[in-house]
Protein backbone atom coordinates (compact mmCIF):
# COMPACT_ATOMS: atom_id res chain seq x y z
CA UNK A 1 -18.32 -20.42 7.13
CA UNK A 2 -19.62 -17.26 9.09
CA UNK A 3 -20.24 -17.82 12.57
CA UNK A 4 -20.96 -14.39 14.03
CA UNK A 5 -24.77 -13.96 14.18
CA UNK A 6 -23.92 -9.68 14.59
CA UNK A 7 -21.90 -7.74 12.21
CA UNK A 8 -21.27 -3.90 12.26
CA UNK A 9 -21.55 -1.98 8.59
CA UNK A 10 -18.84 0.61 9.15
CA UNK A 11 -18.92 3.48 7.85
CA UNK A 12 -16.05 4.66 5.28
CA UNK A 13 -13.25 7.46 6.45
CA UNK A 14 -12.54 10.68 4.34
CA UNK A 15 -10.64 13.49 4.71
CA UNK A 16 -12.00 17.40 4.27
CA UNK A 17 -11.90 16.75 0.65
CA UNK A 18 -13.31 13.80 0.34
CA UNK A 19 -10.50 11.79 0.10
CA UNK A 20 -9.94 8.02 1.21
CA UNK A 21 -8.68 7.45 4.72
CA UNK A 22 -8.17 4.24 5.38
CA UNK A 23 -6.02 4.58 8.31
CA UNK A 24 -9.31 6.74 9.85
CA UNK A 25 -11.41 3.35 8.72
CA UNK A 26 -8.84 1.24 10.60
CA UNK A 27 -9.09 3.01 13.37
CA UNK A 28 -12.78 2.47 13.90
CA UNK A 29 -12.61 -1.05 13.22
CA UNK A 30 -9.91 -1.44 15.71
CA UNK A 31 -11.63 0.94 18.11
CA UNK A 32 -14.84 -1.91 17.87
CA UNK A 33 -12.44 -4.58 18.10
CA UNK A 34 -11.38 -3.37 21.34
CA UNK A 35 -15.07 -3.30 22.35
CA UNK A 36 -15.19 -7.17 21.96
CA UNK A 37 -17.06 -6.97 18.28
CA UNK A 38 -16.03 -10.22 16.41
CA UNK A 39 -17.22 -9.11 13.04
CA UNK A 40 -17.42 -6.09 10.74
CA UNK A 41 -18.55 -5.32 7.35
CA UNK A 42 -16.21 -2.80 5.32
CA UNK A 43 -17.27 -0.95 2.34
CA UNK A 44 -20.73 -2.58 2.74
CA UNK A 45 -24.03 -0.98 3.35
CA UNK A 46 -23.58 2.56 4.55
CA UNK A 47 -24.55 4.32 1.69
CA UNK A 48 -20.83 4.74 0.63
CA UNK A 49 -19.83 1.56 -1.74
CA UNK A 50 -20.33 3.18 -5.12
CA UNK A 51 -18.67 6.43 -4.28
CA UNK A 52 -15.71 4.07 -3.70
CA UNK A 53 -13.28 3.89 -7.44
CA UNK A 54 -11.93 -0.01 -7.46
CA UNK A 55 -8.68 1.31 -7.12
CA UNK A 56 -9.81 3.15 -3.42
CA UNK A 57 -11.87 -0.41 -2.47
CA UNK A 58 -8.42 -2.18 -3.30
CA UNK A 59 -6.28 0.14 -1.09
CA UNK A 60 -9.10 -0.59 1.68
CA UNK A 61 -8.12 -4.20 1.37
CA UNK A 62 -4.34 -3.25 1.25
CA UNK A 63 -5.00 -1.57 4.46
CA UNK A 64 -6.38 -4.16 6.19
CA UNK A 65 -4.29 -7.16 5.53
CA UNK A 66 -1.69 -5.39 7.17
CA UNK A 67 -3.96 -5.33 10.44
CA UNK A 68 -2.97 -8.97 11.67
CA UNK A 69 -4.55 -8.67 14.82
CA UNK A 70 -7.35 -7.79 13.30
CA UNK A 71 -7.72 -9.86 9.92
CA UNK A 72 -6.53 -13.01 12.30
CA UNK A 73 -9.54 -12.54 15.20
CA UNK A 74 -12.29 -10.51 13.36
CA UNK A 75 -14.63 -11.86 10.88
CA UNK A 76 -14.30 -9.04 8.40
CA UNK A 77 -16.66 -9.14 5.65
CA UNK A 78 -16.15 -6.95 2.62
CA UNK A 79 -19.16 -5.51 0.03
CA UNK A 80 -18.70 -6.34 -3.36
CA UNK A 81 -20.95 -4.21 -6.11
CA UNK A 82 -19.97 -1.98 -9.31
CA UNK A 83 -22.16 -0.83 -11.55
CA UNK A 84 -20.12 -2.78 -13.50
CA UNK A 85 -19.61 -6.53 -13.58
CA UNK A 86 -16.05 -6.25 -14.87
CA UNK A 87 -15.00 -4.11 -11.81
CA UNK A 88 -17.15 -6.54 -9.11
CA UNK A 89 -15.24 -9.54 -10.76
CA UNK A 90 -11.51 -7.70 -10.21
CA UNK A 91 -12.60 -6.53 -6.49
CA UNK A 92 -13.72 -10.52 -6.42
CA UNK A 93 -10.38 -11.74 -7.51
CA UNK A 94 -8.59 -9.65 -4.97
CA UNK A 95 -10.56 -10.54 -2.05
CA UNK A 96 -10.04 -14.27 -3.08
CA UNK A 97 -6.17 -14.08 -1.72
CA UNK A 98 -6.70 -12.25 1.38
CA UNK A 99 -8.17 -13.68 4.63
CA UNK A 100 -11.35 -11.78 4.52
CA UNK A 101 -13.72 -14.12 5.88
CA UNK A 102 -16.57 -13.27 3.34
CA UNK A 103 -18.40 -11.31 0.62
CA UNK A 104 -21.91 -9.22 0.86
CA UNK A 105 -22.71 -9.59 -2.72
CA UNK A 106 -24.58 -6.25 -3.69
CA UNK A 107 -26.51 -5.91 -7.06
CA UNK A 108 -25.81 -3.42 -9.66
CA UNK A 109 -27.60 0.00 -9.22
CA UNK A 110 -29.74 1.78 -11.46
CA UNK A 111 -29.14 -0.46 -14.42
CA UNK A 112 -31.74 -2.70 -13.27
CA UNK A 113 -30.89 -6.69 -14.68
CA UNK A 114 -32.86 -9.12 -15.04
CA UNK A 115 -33.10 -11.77 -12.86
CA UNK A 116 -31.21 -14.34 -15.29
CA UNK A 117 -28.42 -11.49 -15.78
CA UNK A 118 -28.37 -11.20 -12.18
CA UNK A 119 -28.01 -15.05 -11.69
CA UNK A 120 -25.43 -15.01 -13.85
CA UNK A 121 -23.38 -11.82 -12.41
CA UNK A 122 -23.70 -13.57 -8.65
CA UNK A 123 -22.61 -17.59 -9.78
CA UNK A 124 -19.71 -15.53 -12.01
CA UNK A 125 -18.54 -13.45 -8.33
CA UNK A 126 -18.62 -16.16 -5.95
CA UNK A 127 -16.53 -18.26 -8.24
CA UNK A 128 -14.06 -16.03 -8.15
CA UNK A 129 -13.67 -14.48 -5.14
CA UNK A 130 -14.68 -18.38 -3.26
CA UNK A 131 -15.35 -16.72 -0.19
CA UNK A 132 -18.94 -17.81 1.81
CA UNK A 133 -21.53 -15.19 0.57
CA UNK A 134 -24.21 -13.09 1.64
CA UNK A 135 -26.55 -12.08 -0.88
CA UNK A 136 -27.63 -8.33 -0.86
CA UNK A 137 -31.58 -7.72 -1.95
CA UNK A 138 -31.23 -4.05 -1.66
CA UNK A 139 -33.91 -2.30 -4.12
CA UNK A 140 -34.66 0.66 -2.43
CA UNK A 141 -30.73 1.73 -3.37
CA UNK A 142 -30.63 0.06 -6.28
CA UNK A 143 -33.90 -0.14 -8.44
CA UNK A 144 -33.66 -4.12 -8.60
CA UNK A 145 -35.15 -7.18 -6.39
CA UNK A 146 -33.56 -10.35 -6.66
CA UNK A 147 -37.15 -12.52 -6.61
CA UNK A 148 -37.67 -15.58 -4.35
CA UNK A 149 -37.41 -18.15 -7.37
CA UNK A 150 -33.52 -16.56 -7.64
CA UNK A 151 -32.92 -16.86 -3.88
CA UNK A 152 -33.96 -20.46 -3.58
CA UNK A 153 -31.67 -21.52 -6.36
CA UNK A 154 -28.83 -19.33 -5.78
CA UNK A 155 -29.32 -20.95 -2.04
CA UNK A 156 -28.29 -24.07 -3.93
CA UNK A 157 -24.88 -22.81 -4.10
CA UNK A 158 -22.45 -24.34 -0.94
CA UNK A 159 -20.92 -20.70 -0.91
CA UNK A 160 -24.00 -19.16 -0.16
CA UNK A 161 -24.82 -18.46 3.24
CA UNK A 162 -27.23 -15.65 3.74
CA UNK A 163 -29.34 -13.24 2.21
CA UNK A 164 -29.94 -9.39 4.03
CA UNK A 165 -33.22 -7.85 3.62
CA UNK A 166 -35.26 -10.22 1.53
CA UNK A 167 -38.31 -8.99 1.60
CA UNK A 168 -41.34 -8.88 3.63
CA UNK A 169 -43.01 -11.53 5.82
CA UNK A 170 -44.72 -13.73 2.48
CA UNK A 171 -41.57 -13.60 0.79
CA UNK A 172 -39.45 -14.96 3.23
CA UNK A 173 -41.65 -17.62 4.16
CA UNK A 174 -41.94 -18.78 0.37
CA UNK A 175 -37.81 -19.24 0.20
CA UNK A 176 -37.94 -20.94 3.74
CA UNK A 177 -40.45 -23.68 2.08
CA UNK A 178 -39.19 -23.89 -1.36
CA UNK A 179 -35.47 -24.10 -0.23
CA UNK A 180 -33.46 -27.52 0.08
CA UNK A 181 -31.46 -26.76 2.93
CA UNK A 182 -31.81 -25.03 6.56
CA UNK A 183 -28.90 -22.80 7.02
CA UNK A 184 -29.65 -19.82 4.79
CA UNK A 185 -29.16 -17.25 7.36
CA UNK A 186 -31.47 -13.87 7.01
CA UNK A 187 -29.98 -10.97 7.72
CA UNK A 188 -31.50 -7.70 9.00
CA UNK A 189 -29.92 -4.31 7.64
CA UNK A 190 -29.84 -2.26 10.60
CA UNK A 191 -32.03 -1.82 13.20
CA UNK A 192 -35.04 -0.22 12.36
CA UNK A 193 -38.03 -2.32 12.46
CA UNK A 194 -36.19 -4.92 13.47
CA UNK A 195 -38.31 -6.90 15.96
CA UNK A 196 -41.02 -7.24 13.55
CA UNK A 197 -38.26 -8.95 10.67
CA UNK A 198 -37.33 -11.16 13.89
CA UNK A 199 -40.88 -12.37 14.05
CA UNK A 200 -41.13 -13.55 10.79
CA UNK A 201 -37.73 -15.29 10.21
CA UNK A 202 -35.10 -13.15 10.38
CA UNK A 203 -31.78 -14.16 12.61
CA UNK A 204 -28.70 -12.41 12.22
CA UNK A 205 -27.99 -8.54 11.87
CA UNK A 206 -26.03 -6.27 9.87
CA UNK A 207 -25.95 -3.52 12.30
CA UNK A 208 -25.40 0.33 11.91
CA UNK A 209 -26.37 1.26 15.53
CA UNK A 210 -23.46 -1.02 16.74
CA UNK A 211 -21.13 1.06 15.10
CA UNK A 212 -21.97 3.84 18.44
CA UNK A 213 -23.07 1.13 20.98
CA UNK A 214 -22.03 -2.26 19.99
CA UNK A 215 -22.80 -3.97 23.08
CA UNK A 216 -26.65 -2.82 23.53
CA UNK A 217 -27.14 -3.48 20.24
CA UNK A 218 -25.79 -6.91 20.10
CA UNK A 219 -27.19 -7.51 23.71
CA UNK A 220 -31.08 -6.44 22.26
CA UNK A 221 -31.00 -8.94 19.61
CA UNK A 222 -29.51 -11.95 21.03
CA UNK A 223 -32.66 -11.02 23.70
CA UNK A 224 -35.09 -10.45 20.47
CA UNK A 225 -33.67 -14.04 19.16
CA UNK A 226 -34.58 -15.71 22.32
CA UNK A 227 -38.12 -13.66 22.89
CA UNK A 228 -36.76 -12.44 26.49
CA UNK A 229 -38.15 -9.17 27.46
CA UNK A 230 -35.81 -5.95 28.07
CA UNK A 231 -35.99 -4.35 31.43
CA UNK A 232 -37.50 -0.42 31.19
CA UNK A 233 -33.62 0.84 31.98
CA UNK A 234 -32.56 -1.58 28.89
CA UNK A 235 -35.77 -0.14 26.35
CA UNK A 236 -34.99 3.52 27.14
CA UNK A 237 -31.32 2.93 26.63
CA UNK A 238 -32.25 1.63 22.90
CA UNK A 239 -34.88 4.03 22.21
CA UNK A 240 -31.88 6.55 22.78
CA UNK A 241 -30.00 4.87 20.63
CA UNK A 242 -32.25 4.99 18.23
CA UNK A 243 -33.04 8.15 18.13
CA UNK A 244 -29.13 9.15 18.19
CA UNK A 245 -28.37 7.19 15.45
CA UNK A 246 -31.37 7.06 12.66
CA UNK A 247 -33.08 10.53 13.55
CA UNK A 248 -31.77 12.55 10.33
CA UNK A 249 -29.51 11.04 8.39
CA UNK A 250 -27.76 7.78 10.11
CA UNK A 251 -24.33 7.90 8.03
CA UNK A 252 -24.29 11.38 9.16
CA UNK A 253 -24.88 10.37 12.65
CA UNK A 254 -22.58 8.11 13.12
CA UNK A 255 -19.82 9.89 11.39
CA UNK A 256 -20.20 12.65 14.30
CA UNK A 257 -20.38 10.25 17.01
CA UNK A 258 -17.41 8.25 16.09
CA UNK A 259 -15.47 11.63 15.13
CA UNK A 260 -16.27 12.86 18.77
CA UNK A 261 -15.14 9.98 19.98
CA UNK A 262 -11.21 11.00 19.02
CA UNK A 263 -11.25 8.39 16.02
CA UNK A 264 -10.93 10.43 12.55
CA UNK A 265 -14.07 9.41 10.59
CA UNK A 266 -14.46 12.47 8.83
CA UNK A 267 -16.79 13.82 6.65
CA UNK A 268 -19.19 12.35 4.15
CA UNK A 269 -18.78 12.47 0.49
CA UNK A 270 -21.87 15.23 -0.23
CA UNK A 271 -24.17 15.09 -1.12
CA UNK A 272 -24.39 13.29 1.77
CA UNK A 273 -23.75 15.48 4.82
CA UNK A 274 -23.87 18.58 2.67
CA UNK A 275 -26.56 20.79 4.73
């Protein structure tokens, strides 16, 4: 199952023309790998999944099972969403013979499913990709909220493991009493507002900061987890890192910090990035 209590959403490489470069996402992955980050989500939560064709997600994958170092020592998770079930179930077959350690399983935007179609659609991908499972409630990007009845029975499944961004502070404590077992994890997406999901249940993190300063980040909430304070050098350093990363447009951000850093990240596909 997934051990890593931290994972980074990176961001997606393009060229000028909004191409796919997956030797540019490579490089950032390896880039964090050298950093000492154990885990990594790829074409996850960074705004970028459904501008990604299946074909481009499946080159992605191509890409990185030829990274042994890195498919061998990283937990590498990999988002799995179309706005089509067809498509999520092929991406789900794929990812079933590689050694990607897991799935975020990301609802279908805009179409807006009910919550037996959604059942249906999630028990229907993680039987076919069989990979442990992290369920995505994401309805600010997608229109749809998997409810707290689904959660608890979907947490049934063995291949379940976690759910990012369930709700608010009620919600989560309804699944934590009406669920059978103790070791749904909760996820945080990023960072902001994230001592205030700590204090009501949350325990691991899908971070975006960490993509620019993995080790503060990671450092912070393994402090958060254990209610230690920060010294004032530590809380300015986050506060900066903060700012860096999630004043504007955060995809943005980190596309310029990591492209500064030497590592070809590129552009964004616009609209995103197009001021």
């Amino acid at each position: 199952m997934l051990t890593e209590k931290v994972h980074i959403a990176v961001p997606t490489a393009f060229f000028e023309d909004e191409s796919l470069n997956v030797q540019g996402t490579i490089s950032h992955i390896r880039d964090l790998y050298k950093q000492g980050v154990k885990s990594v989500l790829v074409s996850g939560t960074t705004g970028e999944q459904h501008s990604l064709n299946l074909q481009e997600k499946f080159e992605i994958i191509s890409g990185l099972e030829l990274e042994e170092e890195l498919i061998n020592n990283m937990e590498i998770l990999f988002g799995v969403a179309s706005i089509r079930q067809k498509e999520a179930e092929e991406l789900a077959e794929k990812i079933r013979h590689t050694k990607i350690s897991g799935i975020m399983l990301g609802y279908s935007p805009y179409v807006i499913p009910t919550q037996e179609e959604a059942f249906a659609y999630t028990k229907r991908i993680i039987h076919l990709s069989n990979k442990p499972t992290i369920l995505y409630n994401n309805p600010k990007r997608t229109g749809f909220e998997l409810s707290e009845q689904s959660i608890i029975q979907l947490s049934k499944i063995d291949l379940v493991v976690g759910i990012k961004d369930a709700g608010n502070k009620e919600k989560v404590e309804r699944i934590k009493s009406g669920m059978h077992k103790n070791d749904l994890y909760f996820y945080a997406g990023g960072e902001v507002d994230l001592e205030e999901k700590v204090s009501y249940g949350y325990d691991r993190l899908s971070s975006i900061a960490g993509n620019v300063s993995s080790t503060e980040i990671s450092q912070w909430f393994q402090k958060m987890l254990m209610k230690q304070k920060l010294s004032k050098q530590e809380s300015e350093k986050i506060e900066y890192i903060m700012e860096q990363v999630y004043q504007g447009n955060a995809i943005v951000n980190l596309k310029k910090n990591i492209n500064h850093k030497g590592i070809p990240m590129g552009i964004c596909r616009s609209p995103i990035g197009n001021i």
